[in-house]
C-alpha atoms as a PDB file:
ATOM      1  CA  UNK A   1       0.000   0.000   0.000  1.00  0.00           C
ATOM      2  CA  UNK A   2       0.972   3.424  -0.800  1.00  0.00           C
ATOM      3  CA  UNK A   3      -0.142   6.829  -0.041  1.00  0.00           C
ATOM      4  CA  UNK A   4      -2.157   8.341   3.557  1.00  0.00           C
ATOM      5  CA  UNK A   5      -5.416   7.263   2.881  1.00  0.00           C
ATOM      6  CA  UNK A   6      -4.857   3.607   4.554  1.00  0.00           C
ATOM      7  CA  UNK A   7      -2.677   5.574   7.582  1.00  0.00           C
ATOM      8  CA  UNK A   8      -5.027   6.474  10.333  1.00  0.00           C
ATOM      9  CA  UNK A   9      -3.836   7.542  14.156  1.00  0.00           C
ATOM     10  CA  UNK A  10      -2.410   4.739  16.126  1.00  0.00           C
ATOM     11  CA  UNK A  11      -1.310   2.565  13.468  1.00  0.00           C
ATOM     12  CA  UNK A  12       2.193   1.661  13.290  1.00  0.00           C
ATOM     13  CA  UNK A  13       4.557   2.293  10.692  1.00  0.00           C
ATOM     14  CA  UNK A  14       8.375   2.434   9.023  1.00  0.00           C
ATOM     15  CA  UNK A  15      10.107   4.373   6.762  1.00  0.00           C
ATOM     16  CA  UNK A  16      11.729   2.763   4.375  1.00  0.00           C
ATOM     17  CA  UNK A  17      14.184   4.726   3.806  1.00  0.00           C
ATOM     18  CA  UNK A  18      15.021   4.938   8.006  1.00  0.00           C
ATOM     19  CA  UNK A  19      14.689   2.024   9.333  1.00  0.00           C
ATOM     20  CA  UNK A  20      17.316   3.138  12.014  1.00  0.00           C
ATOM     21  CA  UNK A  21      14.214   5.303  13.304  1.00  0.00           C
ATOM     22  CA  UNK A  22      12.512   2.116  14.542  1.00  0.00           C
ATOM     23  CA  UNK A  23       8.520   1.715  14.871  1.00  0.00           C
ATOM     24  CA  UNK A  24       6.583   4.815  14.664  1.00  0.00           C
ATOM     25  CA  UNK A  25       2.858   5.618  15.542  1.00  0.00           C
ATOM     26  CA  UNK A  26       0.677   7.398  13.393  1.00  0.00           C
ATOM     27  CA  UNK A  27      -0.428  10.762  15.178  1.00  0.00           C
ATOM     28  CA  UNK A  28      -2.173  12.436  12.275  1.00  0.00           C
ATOM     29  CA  UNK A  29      -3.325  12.742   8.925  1.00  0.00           C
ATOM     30  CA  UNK A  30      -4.281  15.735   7.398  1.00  0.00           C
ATOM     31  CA  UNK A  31      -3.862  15.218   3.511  1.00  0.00           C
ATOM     32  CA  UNK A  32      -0.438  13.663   2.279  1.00  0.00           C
ATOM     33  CA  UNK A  33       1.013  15.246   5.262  1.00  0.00           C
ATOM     34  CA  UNK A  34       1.524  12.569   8.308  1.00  0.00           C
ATOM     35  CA  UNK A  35       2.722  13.104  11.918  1.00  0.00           C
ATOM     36  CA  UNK A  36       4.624   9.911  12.913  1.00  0.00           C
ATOM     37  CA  UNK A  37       6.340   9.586  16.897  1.00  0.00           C
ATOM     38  CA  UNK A  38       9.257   7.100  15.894  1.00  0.00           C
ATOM     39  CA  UNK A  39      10.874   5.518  18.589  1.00  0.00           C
ATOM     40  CA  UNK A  40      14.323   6.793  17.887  1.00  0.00           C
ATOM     41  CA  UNK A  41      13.842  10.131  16.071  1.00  0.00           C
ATOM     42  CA  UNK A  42      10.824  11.497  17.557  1.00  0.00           C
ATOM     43  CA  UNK A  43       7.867  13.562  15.916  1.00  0.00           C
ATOM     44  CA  UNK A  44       8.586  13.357  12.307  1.00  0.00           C
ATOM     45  CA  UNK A  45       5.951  15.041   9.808  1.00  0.00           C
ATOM     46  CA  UNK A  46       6.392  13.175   6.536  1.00  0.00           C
ATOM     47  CA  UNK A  47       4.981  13.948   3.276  1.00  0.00           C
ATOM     48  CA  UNK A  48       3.406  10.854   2.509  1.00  0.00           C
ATOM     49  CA  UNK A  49       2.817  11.547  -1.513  1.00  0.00           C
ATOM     50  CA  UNK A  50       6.981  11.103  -1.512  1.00  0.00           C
ATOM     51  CA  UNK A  51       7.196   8.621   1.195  1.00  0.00           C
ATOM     52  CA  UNK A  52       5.333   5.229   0.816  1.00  0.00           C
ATOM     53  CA  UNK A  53       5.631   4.873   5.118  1.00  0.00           C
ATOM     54  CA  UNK A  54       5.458   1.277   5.253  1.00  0.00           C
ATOM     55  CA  UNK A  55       2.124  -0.431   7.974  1.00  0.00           C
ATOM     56  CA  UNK A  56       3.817  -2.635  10.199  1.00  0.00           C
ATOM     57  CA  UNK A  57       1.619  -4.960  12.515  1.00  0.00           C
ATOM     58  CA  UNK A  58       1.677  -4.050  16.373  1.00  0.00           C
ATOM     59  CA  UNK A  59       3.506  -7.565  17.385  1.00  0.00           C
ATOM     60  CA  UNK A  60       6.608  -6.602  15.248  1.00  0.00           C
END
């Protein structure tokens, strides 16, 4: 899946292109434009029409 309109707040997520930011929960989505709280970076908004976030299940 690509895109924010599967991302909704509290689903978990990667970025592909970080995976050294670990697991990050969805906070909001308003548009393309995602607010993600990664483990090891912190509040991240992301442009999700340039960054397929990848949905991770919650037992990863």
């Amino acid at each position: 899946m690509s895109g924010a309109s599967f991302l909704e707040p509290g689903m978990w997520v990667r970025h592909p292109a970080a995976p050294d930011w670990g697991r990050g929960q969805v906070q909001s989505v308003i548009g393309s434009r995602v607010t993600v709280n990664f483990e090891h970076a912190g509040k991240v908004v992301i442009d999700n029409s340039r960054v397929a976030l990848e949905w991770i299940s919650t037992c990863e």
